[in-house]
N, C-alpha and C. Protein backbone atom coordinates (compact mmCIF):
# COMPACT_ATOMS: atom_id res chain seq x y z
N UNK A 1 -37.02 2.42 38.51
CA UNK A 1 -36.01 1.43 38.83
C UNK A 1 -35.74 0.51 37.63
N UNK A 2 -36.93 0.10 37.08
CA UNK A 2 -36.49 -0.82 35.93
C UNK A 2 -35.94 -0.10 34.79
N UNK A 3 -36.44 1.09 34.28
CA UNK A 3 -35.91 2.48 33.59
C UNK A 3 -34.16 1.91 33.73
N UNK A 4 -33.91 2.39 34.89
CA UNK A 4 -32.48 2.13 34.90
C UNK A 4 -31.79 1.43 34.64
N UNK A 5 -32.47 0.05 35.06
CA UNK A 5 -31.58 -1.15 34.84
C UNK A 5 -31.64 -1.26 33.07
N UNK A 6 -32.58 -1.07 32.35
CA UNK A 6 -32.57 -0.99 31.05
C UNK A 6 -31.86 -0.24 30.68
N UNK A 7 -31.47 1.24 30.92
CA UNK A 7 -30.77 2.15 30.81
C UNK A 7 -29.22 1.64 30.48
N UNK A 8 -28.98 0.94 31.97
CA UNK A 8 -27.48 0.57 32.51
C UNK A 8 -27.65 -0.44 31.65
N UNK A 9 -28.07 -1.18 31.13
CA UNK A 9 -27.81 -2.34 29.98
C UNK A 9 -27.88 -1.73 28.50
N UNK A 10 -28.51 -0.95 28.14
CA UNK A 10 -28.14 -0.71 26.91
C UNK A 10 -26.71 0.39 27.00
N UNK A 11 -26.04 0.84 27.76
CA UNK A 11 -25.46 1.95 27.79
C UNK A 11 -24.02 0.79 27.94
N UNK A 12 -24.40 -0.34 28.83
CA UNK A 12 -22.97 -1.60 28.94
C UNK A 12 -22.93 -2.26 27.50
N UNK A 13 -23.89 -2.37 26.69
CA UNK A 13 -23.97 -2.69 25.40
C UNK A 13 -23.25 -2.08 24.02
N UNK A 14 -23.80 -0.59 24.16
CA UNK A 14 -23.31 0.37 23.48
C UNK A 14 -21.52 0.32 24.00
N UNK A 15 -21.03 0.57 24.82
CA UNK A 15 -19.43 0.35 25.13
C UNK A 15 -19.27 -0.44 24.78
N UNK A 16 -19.43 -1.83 24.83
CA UNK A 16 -19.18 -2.99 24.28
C UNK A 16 -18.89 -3.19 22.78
N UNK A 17 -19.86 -2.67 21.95
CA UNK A 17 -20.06 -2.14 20.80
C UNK A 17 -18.76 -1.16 20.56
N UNK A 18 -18.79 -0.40 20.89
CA UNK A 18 -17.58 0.72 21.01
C UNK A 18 -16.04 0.22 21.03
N UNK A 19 -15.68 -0.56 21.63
CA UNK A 19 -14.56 -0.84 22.07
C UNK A 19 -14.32 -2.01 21.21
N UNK A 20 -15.16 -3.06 20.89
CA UNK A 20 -14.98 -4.04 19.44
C UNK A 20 -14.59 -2.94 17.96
N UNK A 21 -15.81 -1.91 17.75
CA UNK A 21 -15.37 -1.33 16.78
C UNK A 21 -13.65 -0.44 16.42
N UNK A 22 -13.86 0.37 18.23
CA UNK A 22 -12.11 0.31 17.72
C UNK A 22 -11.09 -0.59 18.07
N UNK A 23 -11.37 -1.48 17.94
CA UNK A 23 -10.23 -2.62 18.28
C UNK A 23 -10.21 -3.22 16.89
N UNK A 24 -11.78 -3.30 16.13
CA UNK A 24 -11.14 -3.88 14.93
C UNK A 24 -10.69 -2.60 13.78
N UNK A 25 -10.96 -1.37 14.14
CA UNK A 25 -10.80 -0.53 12.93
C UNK A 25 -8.88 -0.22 13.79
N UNK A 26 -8.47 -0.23 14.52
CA UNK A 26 -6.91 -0.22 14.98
C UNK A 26 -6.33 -1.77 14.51
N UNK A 27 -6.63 -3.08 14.04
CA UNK A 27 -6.13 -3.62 13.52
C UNK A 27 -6.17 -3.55 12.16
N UNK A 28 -7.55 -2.71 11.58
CA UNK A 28 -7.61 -2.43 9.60
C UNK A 28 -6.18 -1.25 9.27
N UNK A 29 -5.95 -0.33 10.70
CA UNK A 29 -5.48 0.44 9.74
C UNK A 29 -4.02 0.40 10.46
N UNK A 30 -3.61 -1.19 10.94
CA UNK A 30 -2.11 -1.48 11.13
C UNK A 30 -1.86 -2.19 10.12
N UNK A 31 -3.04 -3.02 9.30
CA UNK A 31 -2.89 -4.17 8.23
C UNK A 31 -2.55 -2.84 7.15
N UNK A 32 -3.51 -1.64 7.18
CA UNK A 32 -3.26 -0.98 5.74
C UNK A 32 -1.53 -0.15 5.67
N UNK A 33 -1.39 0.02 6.67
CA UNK A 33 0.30 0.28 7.11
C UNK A 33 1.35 -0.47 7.05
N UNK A 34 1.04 -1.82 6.91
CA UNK A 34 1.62 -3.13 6.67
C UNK A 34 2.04 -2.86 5.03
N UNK A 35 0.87 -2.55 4.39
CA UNK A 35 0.55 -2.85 2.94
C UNK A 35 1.31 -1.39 2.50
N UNK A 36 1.26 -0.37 3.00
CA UNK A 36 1.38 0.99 2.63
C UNK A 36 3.51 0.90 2.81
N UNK A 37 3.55 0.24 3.73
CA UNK A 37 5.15 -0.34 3.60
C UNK A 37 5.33 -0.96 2.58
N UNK A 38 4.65 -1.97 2.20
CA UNK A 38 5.24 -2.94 1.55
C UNK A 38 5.58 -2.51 -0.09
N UNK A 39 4.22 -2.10 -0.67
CA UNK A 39 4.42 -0.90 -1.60
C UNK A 39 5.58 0.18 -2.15
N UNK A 40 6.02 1.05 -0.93
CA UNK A 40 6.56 2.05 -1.04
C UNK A 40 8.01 0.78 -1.04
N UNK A 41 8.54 0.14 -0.97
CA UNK A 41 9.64 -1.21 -0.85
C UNK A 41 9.49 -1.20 -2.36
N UNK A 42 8.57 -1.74 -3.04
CA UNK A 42 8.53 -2.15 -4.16
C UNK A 42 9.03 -1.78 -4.81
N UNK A 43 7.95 -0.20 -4.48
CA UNK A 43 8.83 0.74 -5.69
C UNK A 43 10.06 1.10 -5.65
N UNK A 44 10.64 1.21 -4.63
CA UNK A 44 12.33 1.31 -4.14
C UNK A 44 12.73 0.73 -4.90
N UNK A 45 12.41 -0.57 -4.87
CA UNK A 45 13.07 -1.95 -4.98
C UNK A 45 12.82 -2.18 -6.86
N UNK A 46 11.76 -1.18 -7.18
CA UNK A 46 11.57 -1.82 -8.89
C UNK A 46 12.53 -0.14 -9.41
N UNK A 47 12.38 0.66 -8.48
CA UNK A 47 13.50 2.27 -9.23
C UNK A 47 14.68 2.09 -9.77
N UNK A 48 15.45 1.22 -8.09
CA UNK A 48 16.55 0.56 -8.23
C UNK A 48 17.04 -0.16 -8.95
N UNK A 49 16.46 -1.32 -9.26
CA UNK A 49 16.33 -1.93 -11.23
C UNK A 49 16.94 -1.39 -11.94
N UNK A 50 15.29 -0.46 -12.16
CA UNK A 50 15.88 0.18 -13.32
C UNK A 50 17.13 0.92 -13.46
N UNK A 51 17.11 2.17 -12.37
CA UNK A 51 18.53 2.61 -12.15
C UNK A 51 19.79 1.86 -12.92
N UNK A 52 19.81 0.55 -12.48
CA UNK A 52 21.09 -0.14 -12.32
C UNK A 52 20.77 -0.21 -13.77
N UNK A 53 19.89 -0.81 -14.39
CA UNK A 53 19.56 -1.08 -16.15
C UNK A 53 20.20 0.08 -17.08
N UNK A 54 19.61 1.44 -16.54
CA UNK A 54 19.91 2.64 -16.71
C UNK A 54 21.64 2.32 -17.20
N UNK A 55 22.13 2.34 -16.11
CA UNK A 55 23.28 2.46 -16.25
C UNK A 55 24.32 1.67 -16.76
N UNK A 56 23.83 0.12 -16.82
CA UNK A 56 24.36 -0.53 -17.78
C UNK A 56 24.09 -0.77 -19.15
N UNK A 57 22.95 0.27 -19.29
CA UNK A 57 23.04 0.98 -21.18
C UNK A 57 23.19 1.91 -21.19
N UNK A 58 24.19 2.27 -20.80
CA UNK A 58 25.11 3.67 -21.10
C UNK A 58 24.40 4.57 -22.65
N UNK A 59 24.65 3.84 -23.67
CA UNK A 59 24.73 4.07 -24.84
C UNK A 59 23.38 4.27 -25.76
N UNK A 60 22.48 3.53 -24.67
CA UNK A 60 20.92 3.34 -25.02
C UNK A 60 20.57 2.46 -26.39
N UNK A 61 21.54 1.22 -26.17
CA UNK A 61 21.58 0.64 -27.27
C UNK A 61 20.67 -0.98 -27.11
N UNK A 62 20.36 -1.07 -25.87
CA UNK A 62 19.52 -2.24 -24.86
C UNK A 62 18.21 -1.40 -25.62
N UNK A 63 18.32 -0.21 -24.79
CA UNK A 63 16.73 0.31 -24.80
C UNK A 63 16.50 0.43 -25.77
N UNK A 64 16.81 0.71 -26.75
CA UNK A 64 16.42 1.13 -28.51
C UNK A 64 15.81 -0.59 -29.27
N UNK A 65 16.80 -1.79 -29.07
CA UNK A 65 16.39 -2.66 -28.94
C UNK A 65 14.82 -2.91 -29.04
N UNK A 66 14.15 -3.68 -29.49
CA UNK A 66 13.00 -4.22 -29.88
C UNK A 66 12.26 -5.15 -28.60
N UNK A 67 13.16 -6.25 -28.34
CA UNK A 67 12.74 -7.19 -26.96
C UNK A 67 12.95 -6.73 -25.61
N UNK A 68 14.75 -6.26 -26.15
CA UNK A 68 15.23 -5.78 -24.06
C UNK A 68 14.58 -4.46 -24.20
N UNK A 69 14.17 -3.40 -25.02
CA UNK A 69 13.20 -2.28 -25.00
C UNK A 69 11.93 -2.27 -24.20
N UNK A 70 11.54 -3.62 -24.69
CA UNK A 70 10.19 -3.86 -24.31
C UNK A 70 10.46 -3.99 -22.63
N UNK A 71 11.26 -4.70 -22.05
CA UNK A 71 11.51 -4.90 -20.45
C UNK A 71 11.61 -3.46 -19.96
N UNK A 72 12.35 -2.35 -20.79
CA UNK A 72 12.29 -1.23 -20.05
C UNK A 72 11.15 -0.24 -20.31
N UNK A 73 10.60 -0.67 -21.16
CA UNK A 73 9.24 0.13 -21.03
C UNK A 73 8.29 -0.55 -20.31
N UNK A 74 8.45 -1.79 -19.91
CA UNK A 74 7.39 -2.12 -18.95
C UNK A 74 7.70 -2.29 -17.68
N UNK A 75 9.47 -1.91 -17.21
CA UNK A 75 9.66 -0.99 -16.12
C UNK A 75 9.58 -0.25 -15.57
N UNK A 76 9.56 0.61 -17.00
CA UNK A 76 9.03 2.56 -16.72
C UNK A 76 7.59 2.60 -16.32
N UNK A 77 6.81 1.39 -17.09
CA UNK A 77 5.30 1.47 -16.76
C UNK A 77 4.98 1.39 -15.16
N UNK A 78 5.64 0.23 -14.86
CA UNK A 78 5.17 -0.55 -13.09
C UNK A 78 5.79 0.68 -12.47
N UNK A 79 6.56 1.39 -12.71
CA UNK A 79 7.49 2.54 -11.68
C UNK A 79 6.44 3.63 -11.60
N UNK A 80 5.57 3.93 -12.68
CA UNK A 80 4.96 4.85 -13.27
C UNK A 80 3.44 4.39 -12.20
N UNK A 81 3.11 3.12 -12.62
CA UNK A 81 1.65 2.82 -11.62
C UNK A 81 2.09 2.66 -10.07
N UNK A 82 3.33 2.03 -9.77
CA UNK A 82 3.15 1.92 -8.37
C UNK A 82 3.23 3.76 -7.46
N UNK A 83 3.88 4.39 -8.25
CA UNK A 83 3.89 6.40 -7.61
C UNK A 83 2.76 6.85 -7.84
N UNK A 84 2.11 6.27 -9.00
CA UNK A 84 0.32 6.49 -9.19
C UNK A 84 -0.64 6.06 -7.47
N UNK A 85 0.02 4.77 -7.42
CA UNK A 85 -1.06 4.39 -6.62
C UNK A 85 -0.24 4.81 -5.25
N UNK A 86 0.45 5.41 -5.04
CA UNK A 86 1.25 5.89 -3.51
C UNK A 86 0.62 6.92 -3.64
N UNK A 87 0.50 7.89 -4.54
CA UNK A 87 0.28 9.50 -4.50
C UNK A 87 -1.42 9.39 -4.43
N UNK A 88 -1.73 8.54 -4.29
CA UNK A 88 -3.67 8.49 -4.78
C UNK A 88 -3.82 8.82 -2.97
């Protein structure tokens, strides 16, 4: 009899246990979906940039440039790490 009641308490324990763990691992991996959006935006949002940069140096006479060069190579870079870190 007491068997049991020990039984039935560690077994109400263990669920207890259970149901915290997925309640908090279903809010880690809505936060990492949050983040996994926000990301894939970025990079949209830093392609598009460039794109538009792209195209208003037709001539590639920005990019050849020394200073505004430097902005598009450290466009190409962030475009380059943020598909790094999506594809990982």
């Amino acid at each position: 009899m007491i068997l049991d009641i020990i039984l039935a308490v560690i077994l109400v324990f263990c669920g207890f246990i259970v149901y915290r763990q997925d309640k908090t691992i279903k809010t880690q991996i809505d936060y990492i979906d949050e983040i996994e959006i926000k990301l894939l935006n970025n990079l949209k949002n830093v392609s598009e940039a460039y794109a538009m940069l792209k195209a208003a140096d037709e001539k590639g006479g920005f990019e050849s440039d020394d200073e505004i060069g430097e902005v598009f190579k450290t466009i190409k870079t962030i475009i380059a790490d943020l598909e790094k870190e999506i594809n990982e």
